[in-house]
Protein backbone atom coordinates (compact mmCIF):
# COMPACT_ATOMS: atom_id res chain seq x y z
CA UNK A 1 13.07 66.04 33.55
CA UNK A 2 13.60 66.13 29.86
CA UNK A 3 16.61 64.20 30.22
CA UNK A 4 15.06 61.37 32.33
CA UNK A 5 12.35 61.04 30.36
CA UNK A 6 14.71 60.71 27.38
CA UNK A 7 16.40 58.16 29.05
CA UNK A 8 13.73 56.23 30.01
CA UNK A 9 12.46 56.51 26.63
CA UNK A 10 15.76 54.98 25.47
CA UNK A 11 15.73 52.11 27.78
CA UNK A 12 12.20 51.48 26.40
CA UNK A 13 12.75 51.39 22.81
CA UNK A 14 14.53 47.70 23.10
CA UNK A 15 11.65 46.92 24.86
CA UNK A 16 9.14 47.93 21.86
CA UNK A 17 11.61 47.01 19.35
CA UNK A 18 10.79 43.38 21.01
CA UNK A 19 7.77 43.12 21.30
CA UNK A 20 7.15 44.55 17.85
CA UNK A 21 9.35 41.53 15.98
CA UNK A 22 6.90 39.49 13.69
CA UNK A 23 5.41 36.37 15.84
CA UNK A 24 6.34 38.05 19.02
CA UNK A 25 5.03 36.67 22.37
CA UNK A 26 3.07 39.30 22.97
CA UNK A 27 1.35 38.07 18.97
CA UNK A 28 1.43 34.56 20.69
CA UNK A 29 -0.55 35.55 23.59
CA UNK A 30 -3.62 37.48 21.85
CA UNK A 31 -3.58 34.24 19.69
CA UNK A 32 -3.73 32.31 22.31
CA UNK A 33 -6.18 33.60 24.24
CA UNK A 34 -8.37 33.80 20.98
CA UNK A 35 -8.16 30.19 21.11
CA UNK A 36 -9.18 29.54 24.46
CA UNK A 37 -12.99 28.82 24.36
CA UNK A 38 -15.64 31.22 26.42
CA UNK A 39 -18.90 30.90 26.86
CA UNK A 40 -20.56 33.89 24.50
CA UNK A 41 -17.72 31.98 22.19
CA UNK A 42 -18.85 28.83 22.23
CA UNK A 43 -20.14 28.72 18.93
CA UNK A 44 -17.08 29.64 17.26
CA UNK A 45 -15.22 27.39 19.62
CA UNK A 46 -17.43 24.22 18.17
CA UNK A 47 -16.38 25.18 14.72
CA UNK A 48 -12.81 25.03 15.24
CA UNK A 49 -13.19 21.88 17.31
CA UNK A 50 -14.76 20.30 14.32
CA UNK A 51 -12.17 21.64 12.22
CA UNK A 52 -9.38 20.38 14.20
CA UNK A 53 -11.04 16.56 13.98
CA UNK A 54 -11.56 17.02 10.52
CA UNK A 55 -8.30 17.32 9.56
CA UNK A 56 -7.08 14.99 11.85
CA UNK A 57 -9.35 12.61 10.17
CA UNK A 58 -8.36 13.71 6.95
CA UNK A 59 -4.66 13.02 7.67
CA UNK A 60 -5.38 9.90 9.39
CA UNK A 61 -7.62 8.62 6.69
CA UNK A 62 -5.14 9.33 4.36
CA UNK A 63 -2.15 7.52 5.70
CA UNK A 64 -3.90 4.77 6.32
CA UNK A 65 -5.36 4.00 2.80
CA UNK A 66 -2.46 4.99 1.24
CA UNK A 67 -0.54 2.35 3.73
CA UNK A 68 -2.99 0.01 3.13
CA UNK A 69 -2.73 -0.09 -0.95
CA UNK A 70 1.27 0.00 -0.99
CA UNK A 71 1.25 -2.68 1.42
CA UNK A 72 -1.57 -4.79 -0.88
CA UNK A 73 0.77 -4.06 -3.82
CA UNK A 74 4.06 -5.05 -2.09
CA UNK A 75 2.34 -8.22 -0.81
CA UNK A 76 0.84 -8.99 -4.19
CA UNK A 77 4.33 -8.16 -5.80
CA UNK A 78 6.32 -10.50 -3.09
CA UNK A 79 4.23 -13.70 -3.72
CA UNK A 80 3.67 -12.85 -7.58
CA UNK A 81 7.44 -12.78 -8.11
CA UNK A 82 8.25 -15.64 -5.52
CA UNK A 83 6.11 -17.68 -7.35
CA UNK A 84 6.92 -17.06 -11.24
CA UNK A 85 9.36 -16.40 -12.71
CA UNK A 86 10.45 -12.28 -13.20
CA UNK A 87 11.17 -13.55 -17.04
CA UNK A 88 9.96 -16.07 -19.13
CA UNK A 89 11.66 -17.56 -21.92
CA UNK A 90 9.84 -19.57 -24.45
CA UNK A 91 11.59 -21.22 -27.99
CA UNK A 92 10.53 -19.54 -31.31
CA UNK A 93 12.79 -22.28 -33.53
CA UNK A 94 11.21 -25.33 -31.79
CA UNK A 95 10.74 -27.18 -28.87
CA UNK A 96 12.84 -26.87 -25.86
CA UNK A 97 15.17 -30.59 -25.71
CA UNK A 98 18.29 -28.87 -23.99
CA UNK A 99 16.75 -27.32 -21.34
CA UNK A 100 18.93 -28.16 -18.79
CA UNK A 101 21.98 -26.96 -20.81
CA UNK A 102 19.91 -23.70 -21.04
CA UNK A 103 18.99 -23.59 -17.20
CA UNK A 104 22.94 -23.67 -16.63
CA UNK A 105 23.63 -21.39 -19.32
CA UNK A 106 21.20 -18.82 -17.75
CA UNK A 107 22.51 -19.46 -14.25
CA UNK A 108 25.75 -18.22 -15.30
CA UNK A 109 24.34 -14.85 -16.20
CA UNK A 110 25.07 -11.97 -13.92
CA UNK A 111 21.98 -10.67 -11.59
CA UNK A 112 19.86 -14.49 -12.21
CA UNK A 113 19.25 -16.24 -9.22
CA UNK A 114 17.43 -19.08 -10.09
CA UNK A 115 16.54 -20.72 -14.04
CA UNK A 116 13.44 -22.91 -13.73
CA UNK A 117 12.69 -25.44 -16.55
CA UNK A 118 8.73 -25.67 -15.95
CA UNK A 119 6.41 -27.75 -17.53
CA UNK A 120 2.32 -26.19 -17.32
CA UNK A 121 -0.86 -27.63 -17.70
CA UNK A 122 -4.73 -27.51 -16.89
CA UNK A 123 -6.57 -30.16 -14.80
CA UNK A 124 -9.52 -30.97 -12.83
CA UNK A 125 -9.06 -32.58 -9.54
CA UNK A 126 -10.59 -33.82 -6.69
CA UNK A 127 -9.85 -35.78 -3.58
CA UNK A 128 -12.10 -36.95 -0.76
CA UNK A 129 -15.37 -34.56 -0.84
CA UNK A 130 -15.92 -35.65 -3.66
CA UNK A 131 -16.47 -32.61 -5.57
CA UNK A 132 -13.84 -31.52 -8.33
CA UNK A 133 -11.90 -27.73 -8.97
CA UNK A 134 -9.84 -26.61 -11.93
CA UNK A 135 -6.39 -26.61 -10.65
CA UNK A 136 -2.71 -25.64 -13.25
CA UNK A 137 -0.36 -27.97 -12.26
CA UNK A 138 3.93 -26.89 -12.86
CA UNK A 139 6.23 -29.26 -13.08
CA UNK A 140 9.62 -28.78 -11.55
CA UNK A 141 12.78 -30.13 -10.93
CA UNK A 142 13.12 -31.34 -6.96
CA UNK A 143 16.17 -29.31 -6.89
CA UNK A 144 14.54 -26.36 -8.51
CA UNK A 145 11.57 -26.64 -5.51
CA UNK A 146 14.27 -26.90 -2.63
CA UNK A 147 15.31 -23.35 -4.22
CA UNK A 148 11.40 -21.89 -4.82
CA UNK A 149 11.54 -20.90 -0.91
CA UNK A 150 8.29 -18.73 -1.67
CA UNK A 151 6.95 -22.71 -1.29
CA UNK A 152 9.47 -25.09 0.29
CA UNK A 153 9.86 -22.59 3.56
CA UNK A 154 5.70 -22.41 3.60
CA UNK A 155 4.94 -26.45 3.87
CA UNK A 156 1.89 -26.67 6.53
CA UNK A 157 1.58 -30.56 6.37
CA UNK A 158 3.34 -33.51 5.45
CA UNK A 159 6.85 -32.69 3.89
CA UNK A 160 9.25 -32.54 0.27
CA UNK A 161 10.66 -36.15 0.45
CA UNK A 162 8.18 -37.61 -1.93
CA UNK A 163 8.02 -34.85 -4.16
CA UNK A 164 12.14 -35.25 -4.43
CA UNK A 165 11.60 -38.82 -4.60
CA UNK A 166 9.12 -38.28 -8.06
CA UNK A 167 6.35 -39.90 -6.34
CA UNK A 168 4.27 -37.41 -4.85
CA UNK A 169 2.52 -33.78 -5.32
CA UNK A 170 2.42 -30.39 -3.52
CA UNK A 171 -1.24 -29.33 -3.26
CA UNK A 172 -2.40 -25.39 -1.80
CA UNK A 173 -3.55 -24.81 1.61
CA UNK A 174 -7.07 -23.86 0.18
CA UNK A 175 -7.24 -26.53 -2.78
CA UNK A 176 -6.93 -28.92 0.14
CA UNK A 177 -9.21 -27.62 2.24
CA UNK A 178 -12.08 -27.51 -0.24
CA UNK A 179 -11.07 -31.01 -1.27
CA UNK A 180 -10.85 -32.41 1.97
CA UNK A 181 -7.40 -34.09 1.58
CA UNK A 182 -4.13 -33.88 3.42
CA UNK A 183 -0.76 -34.77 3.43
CA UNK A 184 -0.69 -38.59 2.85
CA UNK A 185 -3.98 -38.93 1.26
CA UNK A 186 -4.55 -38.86 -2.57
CA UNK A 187 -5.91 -36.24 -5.44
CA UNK A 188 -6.68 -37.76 -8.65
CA UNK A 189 -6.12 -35.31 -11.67
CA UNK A 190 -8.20 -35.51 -15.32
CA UNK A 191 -6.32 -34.49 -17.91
CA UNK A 192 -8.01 -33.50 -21.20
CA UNK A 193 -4.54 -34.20 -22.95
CA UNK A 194 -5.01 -37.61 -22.38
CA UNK A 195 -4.11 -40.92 -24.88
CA UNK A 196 -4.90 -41.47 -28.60
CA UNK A 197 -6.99 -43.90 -29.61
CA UNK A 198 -9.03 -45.59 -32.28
CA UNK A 199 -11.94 -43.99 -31.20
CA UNK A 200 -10.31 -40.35 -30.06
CA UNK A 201 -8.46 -38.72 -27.09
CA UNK A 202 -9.08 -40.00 -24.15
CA UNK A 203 -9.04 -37.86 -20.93
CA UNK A 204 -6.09 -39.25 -18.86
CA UNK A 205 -7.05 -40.26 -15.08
CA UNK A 206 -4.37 -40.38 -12.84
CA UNK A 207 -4.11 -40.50 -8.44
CA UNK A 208 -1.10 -38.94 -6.67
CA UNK A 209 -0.12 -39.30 -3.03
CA UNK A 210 -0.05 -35.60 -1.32
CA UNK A 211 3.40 -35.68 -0.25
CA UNK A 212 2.96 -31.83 1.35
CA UNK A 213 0.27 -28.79 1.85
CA UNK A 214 2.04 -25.32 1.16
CA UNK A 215 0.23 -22.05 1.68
CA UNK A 216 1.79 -18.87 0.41
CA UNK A 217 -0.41 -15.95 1.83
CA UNK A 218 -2.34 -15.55 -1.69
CA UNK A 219 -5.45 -17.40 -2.10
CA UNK A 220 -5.73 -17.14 -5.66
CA UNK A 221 -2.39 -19.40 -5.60
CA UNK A 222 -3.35 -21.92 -2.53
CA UNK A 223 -6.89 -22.60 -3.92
CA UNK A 224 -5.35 -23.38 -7.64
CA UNK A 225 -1.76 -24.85 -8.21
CA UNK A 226 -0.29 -28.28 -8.14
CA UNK A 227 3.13 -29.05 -8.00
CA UNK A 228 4.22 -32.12 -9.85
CA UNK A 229 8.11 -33.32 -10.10
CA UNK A 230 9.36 -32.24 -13.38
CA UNK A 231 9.59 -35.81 -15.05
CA UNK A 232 6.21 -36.99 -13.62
CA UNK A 233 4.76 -34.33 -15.41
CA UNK A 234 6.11 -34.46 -18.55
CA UNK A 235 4.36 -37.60 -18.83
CA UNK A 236 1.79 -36.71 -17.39
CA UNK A 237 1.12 -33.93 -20.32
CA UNK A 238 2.53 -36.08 -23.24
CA UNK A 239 6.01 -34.27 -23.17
CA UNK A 240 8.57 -36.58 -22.87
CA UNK A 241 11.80 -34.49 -22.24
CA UNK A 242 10.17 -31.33 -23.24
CA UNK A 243 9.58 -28.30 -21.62
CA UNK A 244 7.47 -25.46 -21.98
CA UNK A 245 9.48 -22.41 -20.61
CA UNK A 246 12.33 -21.46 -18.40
CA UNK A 247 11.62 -19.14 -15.56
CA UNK A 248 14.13 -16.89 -14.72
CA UNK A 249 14.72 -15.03 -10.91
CA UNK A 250 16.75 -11.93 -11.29
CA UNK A 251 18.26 -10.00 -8.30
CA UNK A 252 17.01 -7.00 -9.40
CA UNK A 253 13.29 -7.04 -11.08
CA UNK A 254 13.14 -3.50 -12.00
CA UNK A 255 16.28 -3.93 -14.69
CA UNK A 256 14.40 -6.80 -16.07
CA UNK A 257 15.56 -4.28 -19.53
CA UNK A 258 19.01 -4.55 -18.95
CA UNK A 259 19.00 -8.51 -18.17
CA UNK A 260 17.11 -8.72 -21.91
CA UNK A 261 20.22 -8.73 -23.98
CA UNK A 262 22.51 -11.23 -21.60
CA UNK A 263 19.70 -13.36 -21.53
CA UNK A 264 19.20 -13.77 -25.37
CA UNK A 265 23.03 -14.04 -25.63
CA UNK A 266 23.56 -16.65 -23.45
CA UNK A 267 20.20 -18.64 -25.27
CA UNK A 268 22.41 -18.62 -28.98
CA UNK A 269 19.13 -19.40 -30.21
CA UNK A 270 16.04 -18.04 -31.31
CA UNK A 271 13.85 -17.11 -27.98
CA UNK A 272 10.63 -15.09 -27.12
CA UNK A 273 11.03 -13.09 -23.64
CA UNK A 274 8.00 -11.98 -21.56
CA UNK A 275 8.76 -10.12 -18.19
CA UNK A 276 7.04 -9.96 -15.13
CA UNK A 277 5.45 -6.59 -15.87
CA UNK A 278 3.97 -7.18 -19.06
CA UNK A 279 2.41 -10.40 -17.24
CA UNK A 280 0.77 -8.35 -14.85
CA UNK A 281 0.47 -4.59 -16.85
CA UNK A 282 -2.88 -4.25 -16.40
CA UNK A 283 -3.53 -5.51 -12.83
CA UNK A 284 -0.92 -2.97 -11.48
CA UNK A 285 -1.63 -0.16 -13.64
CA UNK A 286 -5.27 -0.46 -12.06
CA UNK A 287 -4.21 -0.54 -8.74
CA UNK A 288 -1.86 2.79 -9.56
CA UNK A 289 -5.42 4.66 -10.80
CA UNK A 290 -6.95 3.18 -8.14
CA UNK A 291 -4.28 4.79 -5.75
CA UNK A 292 -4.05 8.30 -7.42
CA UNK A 293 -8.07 8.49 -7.34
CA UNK A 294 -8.21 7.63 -3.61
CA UNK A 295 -5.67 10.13 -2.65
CA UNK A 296 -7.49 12.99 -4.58
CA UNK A 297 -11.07 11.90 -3.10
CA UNK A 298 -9.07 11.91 0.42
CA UNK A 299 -7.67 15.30 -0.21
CA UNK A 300 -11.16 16.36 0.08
CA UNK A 301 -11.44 15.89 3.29
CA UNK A 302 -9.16 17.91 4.34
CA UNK A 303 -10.18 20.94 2.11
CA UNK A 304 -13.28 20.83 3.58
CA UNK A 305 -11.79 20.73 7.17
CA UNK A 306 -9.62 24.14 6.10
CA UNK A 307 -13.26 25.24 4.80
CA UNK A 308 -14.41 24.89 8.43
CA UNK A 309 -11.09 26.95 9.41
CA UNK A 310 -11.83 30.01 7.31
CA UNK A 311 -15.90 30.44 8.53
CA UNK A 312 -14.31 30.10 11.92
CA UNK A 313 -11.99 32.59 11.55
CA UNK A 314 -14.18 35.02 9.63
CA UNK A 315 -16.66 34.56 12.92
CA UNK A 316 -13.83 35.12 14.89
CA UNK A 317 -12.82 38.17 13.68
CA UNK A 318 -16.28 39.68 13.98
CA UNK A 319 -16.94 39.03 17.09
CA UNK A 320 -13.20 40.09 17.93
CA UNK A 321 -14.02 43.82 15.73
CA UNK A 322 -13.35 45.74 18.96
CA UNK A 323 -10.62 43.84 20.54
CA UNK A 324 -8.99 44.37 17.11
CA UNK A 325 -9.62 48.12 17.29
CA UNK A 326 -8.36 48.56 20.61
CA UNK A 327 -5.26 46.62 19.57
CA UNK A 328 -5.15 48.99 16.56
CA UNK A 329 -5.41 52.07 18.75
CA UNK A 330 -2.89 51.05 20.83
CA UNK A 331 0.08 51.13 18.30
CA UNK A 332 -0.38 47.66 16.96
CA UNK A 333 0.23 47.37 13.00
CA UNK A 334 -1.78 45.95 10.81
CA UNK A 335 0.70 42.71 9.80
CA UNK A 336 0.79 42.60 13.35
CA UNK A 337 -2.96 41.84 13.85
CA UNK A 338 -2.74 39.35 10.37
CA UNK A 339 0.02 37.76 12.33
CA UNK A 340 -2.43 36.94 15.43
CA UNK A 341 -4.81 35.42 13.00
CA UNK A 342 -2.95 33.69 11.18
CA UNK A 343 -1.47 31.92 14.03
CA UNK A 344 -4.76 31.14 15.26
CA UNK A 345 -5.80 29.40 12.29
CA UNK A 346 -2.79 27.90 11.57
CA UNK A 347 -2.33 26.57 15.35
CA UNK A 348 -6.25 24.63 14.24
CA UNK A 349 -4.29 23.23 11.13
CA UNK A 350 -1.14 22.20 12.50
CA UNK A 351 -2.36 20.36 15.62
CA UNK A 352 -4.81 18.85 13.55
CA UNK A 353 -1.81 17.41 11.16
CA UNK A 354 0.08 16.20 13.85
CA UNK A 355 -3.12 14.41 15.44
CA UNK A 356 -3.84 13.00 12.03
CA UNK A 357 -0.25 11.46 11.78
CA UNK A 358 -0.35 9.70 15.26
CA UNK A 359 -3.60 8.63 15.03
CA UNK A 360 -2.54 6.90 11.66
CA UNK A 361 0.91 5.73 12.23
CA UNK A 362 -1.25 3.31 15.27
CA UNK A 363 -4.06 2.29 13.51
CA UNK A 364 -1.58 1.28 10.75
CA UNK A 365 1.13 -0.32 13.13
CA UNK A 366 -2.19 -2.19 14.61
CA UNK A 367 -4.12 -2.39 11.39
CA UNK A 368 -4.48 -6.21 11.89
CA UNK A 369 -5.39 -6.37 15.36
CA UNK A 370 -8.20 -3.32 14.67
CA UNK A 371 -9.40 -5.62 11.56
CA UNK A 372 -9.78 -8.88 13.68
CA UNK A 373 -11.62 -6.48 16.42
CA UNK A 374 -14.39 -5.46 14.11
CA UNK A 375 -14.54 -8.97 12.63
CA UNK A 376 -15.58 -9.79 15.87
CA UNK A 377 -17.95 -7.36 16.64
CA UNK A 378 -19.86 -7.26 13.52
CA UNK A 379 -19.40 -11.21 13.21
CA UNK A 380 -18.40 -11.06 9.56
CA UNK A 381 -15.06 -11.48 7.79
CA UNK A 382 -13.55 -8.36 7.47
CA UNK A 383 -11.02 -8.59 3.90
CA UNK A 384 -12.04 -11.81 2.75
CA UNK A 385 -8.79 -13.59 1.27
CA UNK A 386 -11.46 -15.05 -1.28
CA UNK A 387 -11.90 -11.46 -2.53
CA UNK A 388 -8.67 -9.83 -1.88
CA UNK A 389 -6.66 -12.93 -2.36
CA UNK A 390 -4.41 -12.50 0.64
CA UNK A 391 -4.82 -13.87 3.91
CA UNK A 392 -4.42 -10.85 6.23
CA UNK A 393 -4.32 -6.81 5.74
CA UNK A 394 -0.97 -5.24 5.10
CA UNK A 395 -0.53 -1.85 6.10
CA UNK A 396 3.26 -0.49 4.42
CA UNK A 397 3.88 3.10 5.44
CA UNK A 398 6.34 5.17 2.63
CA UNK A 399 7.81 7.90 4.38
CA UNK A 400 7.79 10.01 1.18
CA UNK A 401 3.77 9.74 1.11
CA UNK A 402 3.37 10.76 4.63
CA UNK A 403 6.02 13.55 3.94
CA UNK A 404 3.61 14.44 1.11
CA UNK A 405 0.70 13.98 3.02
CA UNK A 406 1.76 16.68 5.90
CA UNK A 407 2.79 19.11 3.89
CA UNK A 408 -0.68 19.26 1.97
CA UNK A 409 -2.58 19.06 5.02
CA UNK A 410 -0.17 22.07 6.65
CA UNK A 411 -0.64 24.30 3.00
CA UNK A 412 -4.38 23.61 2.45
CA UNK A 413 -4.55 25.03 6.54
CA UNK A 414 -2.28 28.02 6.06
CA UNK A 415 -4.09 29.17 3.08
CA UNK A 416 -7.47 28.53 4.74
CA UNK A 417 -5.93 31.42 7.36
CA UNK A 418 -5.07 33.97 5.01
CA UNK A 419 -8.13 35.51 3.62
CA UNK A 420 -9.90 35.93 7.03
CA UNK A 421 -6.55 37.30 8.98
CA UNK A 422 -6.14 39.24 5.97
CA UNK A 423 -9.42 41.08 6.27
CA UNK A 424 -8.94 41.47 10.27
CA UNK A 425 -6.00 43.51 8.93
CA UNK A 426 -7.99 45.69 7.22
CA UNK A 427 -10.82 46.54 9.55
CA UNK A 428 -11.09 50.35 10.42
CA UNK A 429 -10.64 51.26 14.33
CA UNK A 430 -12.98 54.02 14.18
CA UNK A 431 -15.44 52.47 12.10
CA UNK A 432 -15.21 49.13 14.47
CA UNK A 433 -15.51 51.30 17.57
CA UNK A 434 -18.17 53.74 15.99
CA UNK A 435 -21.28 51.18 16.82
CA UNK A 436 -19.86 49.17 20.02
């Protein structure tokens, strides 16, 4: 008898030795089943319901702002830089005469795509309705425009043969709406630069045949620029074989430091250099505070969610005082009972992450579709381009951010599990049994 019961003692112990390993099934199970709602647990059940949907929420939320803004920055970025230059070059000696000697010279430089003699100036105009708008008219070479595909590939009406020609003007999409014109009809521009005489300056009045409507996306841009062939403009603006600046497109705009040097070599003369970054410091810098202070406001969310996960829990573990007790009695350890726990909050946290990420990676794949939807239900215009001067919302999803994103969600929920399957742990089997 001794023997057999040795034996089957033996052929137990691989048995217990199992179901003993940390996160064993039989760990799974009681967590599990803790999960599982019943009805004298309803309460508790509610609680980690709502702290499932708050993190879900919280993730979601946060993917989709955070998509949102690096999409509005890329988009701003793209039609910034496809519309000026990524460095400017203006003379420091004197005027710029050779600038099409320059313009080669700086097309011959490594890494520069494009070199853009541009000539700048402030009108009013106004067409049709009657009623006038500030508009900056560049002048540009025709050649130069063919190669400015941010605005030759984006022509809505009419076409570039009598811009190339020198006879006609590019106008924005919104300009021309709000001045009631179209390709083929005219704009008349004031000038405040105008001729000298006797009596003063004289404002110079001058019509122009729209040869072509372009919109670029930005409304800031379509509601405000005129684009004038380079020689029509120079005499327009009193600068007969003159230009202001030279635009230069680089292939790479983040070593706009390294393309410094070449650039004031191949100049041999004295030049003043401002990049597209210190054009636009402030404007970006704001919308990097802007994006650091939404993600920690976010972040909130979810900490309160993992709140929600630790008074469930701590409920939980009350109401499961006996259960634990028994478990206790019957040879189970105390990591082993932290173990259930903690799987049972973490389980809230994790599905709650992975919701979160699904729910955001649609709403963001659809964000445009969703925005049209409540446009239509509310009947107002959901991100007016007047206001956030593009004409639809981006939604650009970095997969480092939603890395970054998970992983806080999944910490702030595993720590939220700790203290309460910590103190289940600790609870005394006699002491829990004592008053049941």
């Amino acid at each position: 008898m001794t023997s057999a019961a040795s034996a089957n003692e033996t052929a137990a112990a691989p048995d217990r030795e199992k179901a003993a390993r940390p996160f064993s099934g039989f760990e799974r199970m009681v967590a599990w089943r803790y999960l599982r709602a019943r009805r004298k647990e309803a309460f508790i059940s509610v609680i980690a319901g709502f702290s499932f949907v708050g993190i879900m929420l919280g993730v979601a939320t946060l993917i989709i702002v955070m998509a949102v803004m690096n999409g509005f920055r890329t988009e701003l970025i793209s039609r910034i830089l496809g519309i000026n230059g990524h460095m400017i070059v203006q003379p420091v000696d004197g005027p710029l005469e050779n600038y099409a000697e320059l313009a080669t010279k700086f097309s011959a430089v490594p890494g520069v795509t494009m070199a853009l003699p541009l000539v700048e100036g402030q009108t009013l105009a106004s067409g049709r309705a009657g009623a006038g708008t500030g508009a900056l008219v560049r002048g540009i070479r025709s050649e130069d425009m063919t190669k400015l595909t941010t605005v030759s590939s984006n022509i809505r009406a009419g076409d570039l043969v009598g811009f190339a020609a020198g006879q006609g003007v590019l106008v924005g999409s919104r300009m021309a709406a709000d001045l009631g014109i179209t390709a083929g009809d005219t704009i008349t521009l004031v000038s405040p630069e105008g001729d000298v005489t006797p009596l003063g300056v004289n404002p110079r009045v001058k019509a122009y045949p729209v040869s072509g409507v372009f919109e670029i996306g930005m409304s800031e841009y379509d509601a405000s620029i005129i684009y004038m062939p380079l020689e029509e403009s120079q005499l327009y603006f009193n600068a007969e074989g003159l230009v202001q600046s030279i635009e230069l497109f680089v292939s790479d705009p983040d070593a706009i430091d390294e393309m410094r040097p070449k650039i004031e070599e191949a100049a041999g003369r004295q030049i003043f250099i401002t990049d597209w970054r210190q054009r636009n410091q402030t404007f970006f810098s704001a919308l990097q505070v802007e994006r650091n202070v939404m993600f920690m406001i976010l972040t909130l969310i979810v900490l309160v969610a993992a709140l929600n996960i630790i008074s469930g829990l701590i409920m939980l573990v009350k109401d499961k005082s006996s259960d634990i007790a028994i478990l206790r009695t019957m040879g189970a350890s105390a990591n082993a009972i932290m173990r259930i726990f903690f799987m049972t909050g973490a389980a809230i946290g994790a599905t709650g992450t992975f919701a979160g990420v699904v729910l955001g990676v649609v709403v963001c794949l659809n964000i445009e579709s969703i925005r049209g939807f409540f446009s239509w239900v509310s009947g107002t215009v959901l991100f007016d381009p007047e206001l956030y001067f593009l004409s639809k919302l981006p939604a650009d999803m970095n997969v480092g951010e939603t890395v970054s994103v998970v992983v806080m969600a999944l910490s702030l929920s595993f720590l939220a599990t700790i203290f309460p399957a910590w103190r289940a742990s600790r609870l005394d089997p006699v002491q829990a049994l004592r008053y049941e």
